[in-house]
N, C-alpha and C. Protein backbone atom coordinates (compact mmCIF):
# COMPACT_ATOMS: atom_id res chain seq x y z
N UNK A 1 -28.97 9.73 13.68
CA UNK A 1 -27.70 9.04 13.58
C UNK A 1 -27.42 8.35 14.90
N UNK A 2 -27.12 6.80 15.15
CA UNK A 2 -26.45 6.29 15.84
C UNK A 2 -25.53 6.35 16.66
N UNK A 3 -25.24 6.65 17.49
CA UNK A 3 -23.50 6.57 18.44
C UNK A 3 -23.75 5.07 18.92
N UNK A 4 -22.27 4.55 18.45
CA UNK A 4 -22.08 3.25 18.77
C UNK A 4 -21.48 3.66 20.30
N UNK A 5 -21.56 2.76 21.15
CA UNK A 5 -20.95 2.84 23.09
C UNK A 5 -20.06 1.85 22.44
N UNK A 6 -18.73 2.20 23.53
CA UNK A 6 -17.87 0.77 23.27
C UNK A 6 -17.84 0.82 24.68
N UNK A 7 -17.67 -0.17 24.59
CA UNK A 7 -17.38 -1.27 26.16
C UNK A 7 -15.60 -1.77 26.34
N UNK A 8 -15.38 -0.87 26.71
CA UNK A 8 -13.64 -1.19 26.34
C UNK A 8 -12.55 -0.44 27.24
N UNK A 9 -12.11 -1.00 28.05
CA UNK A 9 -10.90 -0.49 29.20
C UNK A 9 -10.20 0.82 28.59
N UNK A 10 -10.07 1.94 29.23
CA UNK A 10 -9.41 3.22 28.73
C UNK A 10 -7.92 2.37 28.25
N UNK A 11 -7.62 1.73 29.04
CA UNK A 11 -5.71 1.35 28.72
C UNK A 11 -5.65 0.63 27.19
N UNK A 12 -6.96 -0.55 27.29
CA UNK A 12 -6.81 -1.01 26.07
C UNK A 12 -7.00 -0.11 24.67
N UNK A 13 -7.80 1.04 25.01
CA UNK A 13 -7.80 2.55 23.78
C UNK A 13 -6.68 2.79 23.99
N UNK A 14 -5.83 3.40 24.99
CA UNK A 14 -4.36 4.01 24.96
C UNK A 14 -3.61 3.07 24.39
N UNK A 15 -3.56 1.52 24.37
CA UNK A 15 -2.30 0.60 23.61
C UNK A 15 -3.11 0.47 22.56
N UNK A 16 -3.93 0.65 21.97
CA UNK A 16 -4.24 0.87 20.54
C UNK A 16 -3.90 1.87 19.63
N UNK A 17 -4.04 3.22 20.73
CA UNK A 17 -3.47 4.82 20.33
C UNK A 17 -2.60 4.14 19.91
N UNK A 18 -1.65 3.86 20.29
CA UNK A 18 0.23 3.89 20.67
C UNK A 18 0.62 3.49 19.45
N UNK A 19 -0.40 1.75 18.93
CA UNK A 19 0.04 0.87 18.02
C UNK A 19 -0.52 1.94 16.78
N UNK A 20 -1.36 2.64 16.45
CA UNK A 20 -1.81 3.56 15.64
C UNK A 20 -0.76 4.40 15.21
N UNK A 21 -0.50 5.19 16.45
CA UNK A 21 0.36 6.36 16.15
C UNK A 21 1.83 5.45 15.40
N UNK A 22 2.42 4.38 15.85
CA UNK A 22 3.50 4.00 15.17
C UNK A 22 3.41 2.83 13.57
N UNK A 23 1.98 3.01 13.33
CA UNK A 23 1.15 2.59 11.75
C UNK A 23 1.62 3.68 11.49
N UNK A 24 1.05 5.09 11.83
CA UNK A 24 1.23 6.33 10.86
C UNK A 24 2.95 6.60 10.59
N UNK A 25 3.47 6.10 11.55
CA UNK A 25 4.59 6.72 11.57
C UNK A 25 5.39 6.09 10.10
N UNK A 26 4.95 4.53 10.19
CA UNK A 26 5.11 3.69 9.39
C UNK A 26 5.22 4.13 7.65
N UNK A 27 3.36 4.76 8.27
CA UNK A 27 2.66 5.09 6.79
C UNK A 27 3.40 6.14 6.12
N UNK A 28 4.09 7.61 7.01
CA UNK A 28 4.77 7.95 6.45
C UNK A 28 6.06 7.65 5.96
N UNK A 29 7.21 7.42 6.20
CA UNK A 29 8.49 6.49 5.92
C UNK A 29 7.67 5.74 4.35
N UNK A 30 6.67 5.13 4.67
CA UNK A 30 6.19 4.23 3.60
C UNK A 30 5.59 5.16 2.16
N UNK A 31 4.96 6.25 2.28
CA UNK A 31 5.17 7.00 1.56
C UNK A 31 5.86 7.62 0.50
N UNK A 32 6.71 7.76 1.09
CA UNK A 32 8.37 8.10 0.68
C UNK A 32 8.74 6.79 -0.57
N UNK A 33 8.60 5.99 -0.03
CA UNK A 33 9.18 4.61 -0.62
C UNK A 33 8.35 4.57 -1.75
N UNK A 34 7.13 4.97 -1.53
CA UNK A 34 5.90 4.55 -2.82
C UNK A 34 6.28 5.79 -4.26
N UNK A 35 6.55 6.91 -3.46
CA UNK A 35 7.17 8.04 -4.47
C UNK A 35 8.39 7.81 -4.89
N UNK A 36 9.23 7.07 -4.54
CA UNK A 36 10.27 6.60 -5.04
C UNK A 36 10.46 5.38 -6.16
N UNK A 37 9.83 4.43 -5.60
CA UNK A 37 8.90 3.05 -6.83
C UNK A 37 8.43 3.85 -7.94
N UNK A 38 7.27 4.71 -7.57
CA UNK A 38 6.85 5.27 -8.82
C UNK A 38 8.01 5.98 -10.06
N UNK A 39 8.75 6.58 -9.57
CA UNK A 39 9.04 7.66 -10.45
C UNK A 39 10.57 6.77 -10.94
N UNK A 40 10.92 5.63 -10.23
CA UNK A 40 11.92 4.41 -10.89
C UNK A 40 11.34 3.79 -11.48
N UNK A 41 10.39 3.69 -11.37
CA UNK A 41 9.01 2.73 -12.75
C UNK A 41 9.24 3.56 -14.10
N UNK A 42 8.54 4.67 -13.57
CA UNK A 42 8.82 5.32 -14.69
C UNK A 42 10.18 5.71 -15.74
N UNK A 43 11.14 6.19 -15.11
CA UNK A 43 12.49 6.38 -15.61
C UNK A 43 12.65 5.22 -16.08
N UNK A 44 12.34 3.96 -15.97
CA UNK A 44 13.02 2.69 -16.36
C UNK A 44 11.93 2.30 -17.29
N UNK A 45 10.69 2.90 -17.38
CA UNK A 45 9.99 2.29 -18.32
C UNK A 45 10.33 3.40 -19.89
N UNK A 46 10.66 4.63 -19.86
CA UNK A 46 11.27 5.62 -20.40
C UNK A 46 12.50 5.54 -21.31
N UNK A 47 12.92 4.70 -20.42
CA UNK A 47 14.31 3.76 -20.90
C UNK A 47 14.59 2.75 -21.68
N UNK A 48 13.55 1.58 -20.87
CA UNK A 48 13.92 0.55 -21.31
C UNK A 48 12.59 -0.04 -22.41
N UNK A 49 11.63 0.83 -21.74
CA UNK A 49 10.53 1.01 -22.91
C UNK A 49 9.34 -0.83 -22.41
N UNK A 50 9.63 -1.15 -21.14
CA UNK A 50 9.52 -1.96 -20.53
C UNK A 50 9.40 -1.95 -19.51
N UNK A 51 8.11 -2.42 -18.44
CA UNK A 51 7.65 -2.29 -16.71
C UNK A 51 9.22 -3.22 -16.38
N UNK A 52 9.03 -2.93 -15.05
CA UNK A 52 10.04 -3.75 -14.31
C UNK A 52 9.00 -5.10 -13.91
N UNK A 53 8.82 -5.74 -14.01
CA UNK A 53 7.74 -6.93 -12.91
C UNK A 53 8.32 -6.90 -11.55
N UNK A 54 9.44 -6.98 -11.25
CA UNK A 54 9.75 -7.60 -9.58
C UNK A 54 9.24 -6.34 -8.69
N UNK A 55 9.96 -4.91 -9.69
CA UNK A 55 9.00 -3.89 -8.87
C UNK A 55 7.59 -3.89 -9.26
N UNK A 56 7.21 -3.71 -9.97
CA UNK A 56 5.55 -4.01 -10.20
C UNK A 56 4.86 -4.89 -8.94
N UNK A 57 5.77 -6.23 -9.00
CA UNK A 57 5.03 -6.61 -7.87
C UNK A 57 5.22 -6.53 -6.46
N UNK A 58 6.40 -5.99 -6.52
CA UNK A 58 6.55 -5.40 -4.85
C UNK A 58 6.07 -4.19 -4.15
N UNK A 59 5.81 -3.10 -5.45
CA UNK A 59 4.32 -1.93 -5.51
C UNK A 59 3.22 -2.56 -5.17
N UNK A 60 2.84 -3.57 -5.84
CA UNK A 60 1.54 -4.42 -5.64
C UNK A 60 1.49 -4.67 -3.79
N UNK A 61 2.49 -5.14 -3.62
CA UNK A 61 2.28 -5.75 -2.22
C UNK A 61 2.48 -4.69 -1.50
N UNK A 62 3.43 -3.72 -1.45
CA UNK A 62 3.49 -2.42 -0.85
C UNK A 62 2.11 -1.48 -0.73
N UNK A 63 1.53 -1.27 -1.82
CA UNK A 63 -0.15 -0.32 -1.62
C UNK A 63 -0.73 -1.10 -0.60
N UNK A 64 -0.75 -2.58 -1.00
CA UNK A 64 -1.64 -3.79 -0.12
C UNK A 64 -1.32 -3.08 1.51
N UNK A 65 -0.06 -3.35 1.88
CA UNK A 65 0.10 -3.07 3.06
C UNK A 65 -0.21 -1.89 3.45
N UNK A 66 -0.41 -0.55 2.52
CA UNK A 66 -0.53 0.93 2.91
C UNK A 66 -2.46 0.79 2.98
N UNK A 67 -2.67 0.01 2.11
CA UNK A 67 -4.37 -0.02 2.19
C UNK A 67 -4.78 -0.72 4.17
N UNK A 68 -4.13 -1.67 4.14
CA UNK A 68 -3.87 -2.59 5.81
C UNK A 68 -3.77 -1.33 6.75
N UNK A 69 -2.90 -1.18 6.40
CA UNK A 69 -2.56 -0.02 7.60
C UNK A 69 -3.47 1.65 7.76
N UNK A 70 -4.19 1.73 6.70
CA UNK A 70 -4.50 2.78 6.81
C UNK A 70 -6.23 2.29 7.67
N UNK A 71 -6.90 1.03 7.15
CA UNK A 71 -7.55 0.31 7.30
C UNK A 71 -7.77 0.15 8.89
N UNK A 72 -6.47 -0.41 9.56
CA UNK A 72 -6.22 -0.01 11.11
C UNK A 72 -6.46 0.88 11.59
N UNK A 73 -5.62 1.98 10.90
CA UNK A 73 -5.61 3.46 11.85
C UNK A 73 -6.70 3.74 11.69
N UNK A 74 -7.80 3.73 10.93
CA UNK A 74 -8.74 4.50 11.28
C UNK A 74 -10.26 3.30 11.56
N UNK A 75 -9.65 2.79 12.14
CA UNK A 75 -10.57 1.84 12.99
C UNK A 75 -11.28 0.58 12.29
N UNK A 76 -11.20 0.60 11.03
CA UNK A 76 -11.92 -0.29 10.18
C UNK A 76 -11.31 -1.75 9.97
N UNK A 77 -10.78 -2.16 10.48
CA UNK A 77 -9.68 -3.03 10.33
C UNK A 77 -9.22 -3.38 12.21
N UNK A 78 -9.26 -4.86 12.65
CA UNK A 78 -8.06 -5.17 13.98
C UNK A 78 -7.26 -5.93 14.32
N UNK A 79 -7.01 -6.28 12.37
CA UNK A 79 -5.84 -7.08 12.77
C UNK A 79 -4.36 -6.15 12.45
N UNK A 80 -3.78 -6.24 13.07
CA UNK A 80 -2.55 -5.16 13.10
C UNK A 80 -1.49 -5.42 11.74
N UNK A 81 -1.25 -4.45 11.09
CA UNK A 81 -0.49 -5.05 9.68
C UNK A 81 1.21 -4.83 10.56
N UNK A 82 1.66 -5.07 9.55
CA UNK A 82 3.44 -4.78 9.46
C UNK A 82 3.53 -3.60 10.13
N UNK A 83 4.20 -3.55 11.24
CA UNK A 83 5.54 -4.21 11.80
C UNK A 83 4.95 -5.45 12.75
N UNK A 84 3.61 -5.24 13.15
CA UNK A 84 3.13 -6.19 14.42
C UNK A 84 2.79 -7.44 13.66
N UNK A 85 2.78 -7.89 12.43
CA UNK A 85 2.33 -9.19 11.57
C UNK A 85 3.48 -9.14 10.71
N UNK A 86 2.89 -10.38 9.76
CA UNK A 86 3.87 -10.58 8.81
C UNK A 86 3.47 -9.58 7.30
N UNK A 87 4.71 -8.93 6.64
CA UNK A 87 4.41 -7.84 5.16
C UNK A 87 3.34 -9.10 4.50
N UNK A 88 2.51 -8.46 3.86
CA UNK A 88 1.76 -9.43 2.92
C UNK A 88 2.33 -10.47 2.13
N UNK A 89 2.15 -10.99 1.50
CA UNK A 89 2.76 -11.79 0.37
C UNK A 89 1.74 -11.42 -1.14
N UNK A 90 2.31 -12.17 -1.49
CA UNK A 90 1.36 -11.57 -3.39
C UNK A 90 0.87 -12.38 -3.51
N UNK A 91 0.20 -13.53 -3.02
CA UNK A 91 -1.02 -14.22 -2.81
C UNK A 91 -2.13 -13.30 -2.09
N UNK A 92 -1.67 -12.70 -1.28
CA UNK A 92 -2.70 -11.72 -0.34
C UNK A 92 -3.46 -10.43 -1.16
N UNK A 93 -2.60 -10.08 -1.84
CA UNK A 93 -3.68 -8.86 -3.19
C UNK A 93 -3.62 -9.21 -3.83
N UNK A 94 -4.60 -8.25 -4.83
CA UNK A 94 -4.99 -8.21 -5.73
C UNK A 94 -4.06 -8.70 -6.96
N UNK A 95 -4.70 -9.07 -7.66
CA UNK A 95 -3.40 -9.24 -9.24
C UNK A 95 -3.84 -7.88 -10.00
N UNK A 96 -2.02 -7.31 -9.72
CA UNK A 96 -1.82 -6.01 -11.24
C UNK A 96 -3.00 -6.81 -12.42
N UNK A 97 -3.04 -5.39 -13.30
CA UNK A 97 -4.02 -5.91 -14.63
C UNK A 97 -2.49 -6.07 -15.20
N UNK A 98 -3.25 -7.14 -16.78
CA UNK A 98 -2.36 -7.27 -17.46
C UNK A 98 -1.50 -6.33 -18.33
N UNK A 99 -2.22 -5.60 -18.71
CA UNK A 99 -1.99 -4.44 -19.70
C UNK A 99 -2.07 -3.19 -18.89
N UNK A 100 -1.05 -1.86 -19.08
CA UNK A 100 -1.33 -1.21 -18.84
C UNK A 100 -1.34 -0.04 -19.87
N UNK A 101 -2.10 0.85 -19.56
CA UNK A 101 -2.53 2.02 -20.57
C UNK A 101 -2.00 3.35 -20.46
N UNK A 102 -1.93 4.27 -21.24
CA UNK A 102 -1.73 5.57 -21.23
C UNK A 102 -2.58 6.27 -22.19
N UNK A 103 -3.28 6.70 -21.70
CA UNK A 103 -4.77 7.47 -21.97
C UNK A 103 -4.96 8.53 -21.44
């Protein structure tokens, strides 16, 4: 197995830590929000017997950004998502499928 060397100023690892540690901090808070979408999806699809779309697609763009950020923190990724850039837009992911199932 390989060990990659990096060539890289200790300070510039410590302001990367920093920007990391306040992704996670992010990621959690953001969490929260995703368990909350979900289970108003649901109650309202329960209800109204019908997805919401505006949340559908603001879930859509929300995972996008939790996929970004997680992407960062753990090194695979250097461009910095939300708060240090701009939230995605829904040009930037994926398109929801059309249909969804319960199987």
């Amino acid at each position: 197995m390989a060990v990659m060397e990096i060539d890289v100023e200790r300070m510039d690892i410590l302001k990367r830590l920093l920007v990391t540690i306040v992704c996670l901090l992010v990621f959690e808070l953001v969490r929260i929000l995703v368990q909350a979408t979900v289970l108003f999806q649901f109650l309202y699809m329960l209800i109204a017997r019908k997805q919401s779309e505006p949340l559908r697609k603001f879930s859509n763009r929300l995972s996008w950004f939790v996929y970004k950020l997680l992407r960062y923190s753990t090194l695979n990724e250097n461009g910095k998502p939300f708060p240090f850039s701009e939230f995605p837009k829904a040009g930037d992911c994926d398109r929801p499928s059309n249909t969804i199932t319960f199987e």
